[in-house]
C-alpha atoms as a PDB file:
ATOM      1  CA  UNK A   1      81.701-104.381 -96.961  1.00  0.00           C
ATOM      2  CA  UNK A   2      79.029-105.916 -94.642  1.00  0.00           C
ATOM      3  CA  UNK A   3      75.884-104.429 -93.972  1.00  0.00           C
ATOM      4  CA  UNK A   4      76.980-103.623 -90.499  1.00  0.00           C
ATOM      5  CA  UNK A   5      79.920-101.825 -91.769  1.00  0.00           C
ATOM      6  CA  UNK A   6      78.021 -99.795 -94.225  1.00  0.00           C
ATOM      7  CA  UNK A   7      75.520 -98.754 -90.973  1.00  0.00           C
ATOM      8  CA  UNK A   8      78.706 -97.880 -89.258  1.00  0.00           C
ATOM      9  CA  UNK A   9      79.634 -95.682 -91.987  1.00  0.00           C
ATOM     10  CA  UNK A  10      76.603 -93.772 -92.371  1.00  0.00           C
ATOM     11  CA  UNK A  11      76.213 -92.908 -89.137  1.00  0.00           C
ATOM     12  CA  UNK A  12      80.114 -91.714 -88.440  1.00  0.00           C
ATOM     13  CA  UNK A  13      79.380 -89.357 -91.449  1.00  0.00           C
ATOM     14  CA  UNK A  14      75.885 -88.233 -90.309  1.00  0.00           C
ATOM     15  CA  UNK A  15      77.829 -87.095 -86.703  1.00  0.00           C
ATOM     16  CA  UNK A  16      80.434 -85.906 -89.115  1.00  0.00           C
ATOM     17  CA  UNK A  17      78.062 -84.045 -90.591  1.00  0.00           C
ATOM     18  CA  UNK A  18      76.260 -82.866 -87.546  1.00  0.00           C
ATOM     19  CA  UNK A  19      79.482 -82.170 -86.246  1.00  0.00           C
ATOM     20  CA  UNK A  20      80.205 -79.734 -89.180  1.00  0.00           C
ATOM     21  CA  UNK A  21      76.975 -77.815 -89.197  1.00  0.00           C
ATOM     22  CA  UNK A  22      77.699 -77.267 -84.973  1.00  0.00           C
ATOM     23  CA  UNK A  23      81.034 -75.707 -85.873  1.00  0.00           C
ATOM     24  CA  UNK A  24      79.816 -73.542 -88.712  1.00  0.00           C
ATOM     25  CA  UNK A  25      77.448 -72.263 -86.260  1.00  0.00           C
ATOM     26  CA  UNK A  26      79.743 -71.772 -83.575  1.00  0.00           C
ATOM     27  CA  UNK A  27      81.881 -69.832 -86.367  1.00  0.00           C
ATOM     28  CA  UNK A  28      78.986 -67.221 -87.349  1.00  0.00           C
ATOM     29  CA  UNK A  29      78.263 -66.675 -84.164  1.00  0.00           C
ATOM     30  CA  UNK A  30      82.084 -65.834 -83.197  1.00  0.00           C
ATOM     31  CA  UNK A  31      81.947 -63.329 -86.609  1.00  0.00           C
ATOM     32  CA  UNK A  32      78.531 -61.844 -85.085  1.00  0.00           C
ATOM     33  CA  UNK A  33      79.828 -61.276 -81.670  1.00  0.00           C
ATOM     34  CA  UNK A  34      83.711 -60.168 -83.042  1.00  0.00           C
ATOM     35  CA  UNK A  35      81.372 -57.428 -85.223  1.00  0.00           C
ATOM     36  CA  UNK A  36      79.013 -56.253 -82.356  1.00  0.00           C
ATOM     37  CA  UNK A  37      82.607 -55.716 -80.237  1.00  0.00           C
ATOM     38  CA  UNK A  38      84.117 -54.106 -82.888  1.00  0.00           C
ATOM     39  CA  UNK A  39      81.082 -51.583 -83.037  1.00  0.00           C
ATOM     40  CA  UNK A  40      81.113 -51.105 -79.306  1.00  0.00           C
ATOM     41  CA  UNK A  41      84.997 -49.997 -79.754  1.00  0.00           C
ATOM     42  CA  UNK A  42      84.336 -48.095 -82.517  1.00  0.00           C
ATOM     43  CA  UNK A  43      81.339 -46.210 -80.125  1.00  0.00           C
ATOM     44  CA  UNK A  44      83.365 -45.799 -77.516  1.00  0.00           C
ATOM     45  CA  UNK A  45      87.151 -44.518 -78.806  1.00  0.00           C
ATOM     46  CA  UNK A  46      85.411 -43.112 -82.270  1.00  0.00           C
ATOM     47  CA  UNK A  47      85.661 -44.735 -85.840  1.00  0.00           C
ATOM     48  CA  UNK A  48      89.506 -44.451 -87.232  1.00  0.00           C
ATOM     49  CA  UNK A  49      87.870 -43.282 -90.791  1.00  0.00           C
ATOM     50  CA  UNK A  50      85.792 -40.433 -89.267  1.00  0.00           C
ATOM     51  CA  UNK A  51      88.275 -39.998 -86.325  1.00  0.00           C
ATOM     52  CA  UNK A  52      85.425 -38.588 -84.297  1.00  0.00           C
ATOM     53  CA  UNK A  53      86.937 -39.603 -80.840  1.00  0.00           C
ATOM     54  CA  UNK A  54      83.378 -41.312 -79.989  1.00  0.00           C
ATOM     55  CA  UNK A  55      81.990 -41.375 -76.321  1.00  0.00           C
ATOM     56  CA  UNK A  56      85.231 -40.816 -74.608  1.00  0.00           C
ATOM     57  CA  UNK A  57      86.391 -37.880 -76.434  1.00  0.00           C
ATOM     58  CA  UNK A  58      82.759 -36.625 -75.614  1.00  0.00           C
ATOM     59  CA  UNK A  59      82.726 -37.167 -72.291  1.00  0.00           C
ATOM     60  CA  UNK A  60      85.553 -34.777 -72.398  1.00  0.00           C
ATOM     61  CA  UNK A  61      84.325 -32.151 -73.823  1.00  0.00           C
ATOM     62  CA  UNK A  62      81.640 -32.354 -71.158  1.00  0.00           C
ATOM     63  CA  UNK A  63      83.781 -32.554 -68.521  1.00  0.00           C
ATOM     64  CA  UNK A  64      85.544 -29.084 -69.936  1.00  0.00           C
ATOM     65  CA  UNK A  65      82.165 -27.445 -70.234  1.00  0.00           C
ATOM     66  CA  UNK A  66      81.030 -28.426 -66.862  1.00  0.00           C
ATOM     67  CA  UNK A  67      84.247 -27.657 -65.080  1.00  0.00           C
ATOM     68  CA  UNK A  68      84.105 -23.756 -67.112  1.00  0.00           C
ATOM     69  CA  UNK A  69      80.328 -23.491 -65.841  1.00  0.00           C
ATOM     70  CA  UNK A  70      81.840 -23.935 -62.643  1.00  0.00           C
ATOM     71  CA  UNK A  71      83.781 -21.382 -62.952  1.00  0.00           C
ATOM     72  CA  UNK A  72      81.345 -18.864 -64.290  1.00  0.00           C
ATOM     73  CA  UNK A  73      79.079 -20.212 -61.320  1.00  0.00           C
ATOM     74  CA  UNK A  74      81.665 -19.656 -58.793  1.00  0.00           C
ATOM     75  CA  UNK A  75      82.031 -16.104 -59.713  1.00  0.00           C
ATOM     76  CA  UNK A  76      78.542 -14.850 -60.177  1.00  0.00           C
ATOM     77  CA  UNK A  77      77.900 -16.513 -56.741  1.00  0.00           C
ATOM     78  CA  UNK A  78      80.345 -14.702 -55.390  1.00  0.00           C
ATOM     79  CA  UNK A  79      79.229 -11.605 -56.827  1.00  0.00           C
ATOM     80  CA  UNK A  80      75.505 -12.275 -56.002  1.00  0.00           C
ATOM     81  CA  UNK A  81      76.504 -13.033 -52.214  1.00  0.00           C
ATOM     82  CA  UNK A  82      78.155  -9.354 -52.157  1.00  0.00           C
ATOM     83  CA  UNK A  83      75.415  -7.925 -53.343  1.00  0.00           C
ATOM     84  CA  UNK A  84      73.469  -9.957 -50.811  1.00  0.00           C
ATOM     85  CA  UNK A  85      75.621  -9.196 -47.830  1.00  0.00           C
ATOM     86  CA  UNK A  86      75.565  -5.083 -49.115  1.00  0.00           C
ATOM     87  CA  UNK A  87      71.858  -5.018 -49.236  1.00  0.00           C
ATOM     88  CA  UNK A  88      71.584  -6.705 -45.367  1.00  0.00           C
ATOM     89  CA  UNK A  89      74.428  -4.466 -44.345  1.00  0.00           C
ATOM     90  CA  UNK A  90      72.487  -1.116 -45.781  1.00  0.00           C
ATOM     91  CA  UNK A  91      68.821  -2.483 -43.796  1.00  0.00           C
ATOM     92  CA  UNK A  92      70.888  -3.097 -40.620  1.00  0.00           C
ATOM     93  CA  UNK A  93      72.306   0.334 -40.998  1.00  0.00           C
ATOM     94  CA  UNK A  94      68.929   1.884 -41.806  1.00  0.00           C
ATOM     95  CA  UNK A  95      66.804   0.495 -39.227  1.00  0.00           C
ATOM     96  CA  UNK A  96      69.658   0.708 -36.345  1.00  0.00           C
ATOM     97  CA  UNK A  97      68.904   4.935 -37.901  1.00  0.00           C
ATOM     98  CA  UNK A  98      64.796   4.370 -37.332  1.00  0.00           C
ATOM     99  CA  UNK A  99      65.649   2.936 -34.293  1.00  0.00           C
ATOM    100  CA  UNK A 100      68.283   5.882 -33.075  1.00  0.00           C
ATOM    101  CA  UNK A 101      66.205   8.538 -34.059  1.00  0.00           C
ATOM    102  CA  UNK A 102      62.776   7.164 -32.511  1.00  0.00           C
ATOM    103  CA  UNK A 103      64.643   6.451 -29.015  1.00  0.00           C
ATOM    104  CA  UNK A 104      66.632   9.922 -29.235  1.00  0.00           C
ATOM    105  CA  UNK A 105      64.087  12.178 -30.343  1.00  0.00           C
END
């Protein structure tokens, strides 16, 4: 082979080379980002092993506790806006009383 040839040569195998090391690094980066999804699934729907249910099944059980405060709330409003509306009702009667027995005196 000439010496042009063997030039020729060396550099086709240092781009082979190159070439090799850019898809290796293309490759662990694919692994890294395949992991980090596979954690953000596993955070989300739960891990199959510990069958936790993760964030969803979470948000569910704080959409149940918040939709049983509102119920609790609804009713002890409701009970506290009686007692509200009794208490005005019981000073309107009382002072409309004052004011009957002052005028007719």
């Amino acid at each position: 082979m000439t010496q042009i040839e063997n030039a020729q040569i060396k550099e086709l195998s240092n781009q082979i080379e190159a070439q090799n090391i850019r898809i290796e690094a293309q490759i662990i980066r694919q692994e890294q980002s395949n992991l980090v999804v596979h954690e953000i699934k596993d955070a989300l729907l739960g891990n199959p092993i510990s069958k936790d249910g993760g964030l969803v099944k979470r948000l569910e059980l704080v959409e149940t506790s918040v939709e049983a405060f509102r119920v609790i709330k609804s009713k002890w409003l409701g009970i506290i806006w009686f007692i509200v509306a009794g208490a005005c009702s019981l000073t309107a009667i009382y002072y409309a009383i004052s004011i009957w027995k002052y005028l007719y005196k």
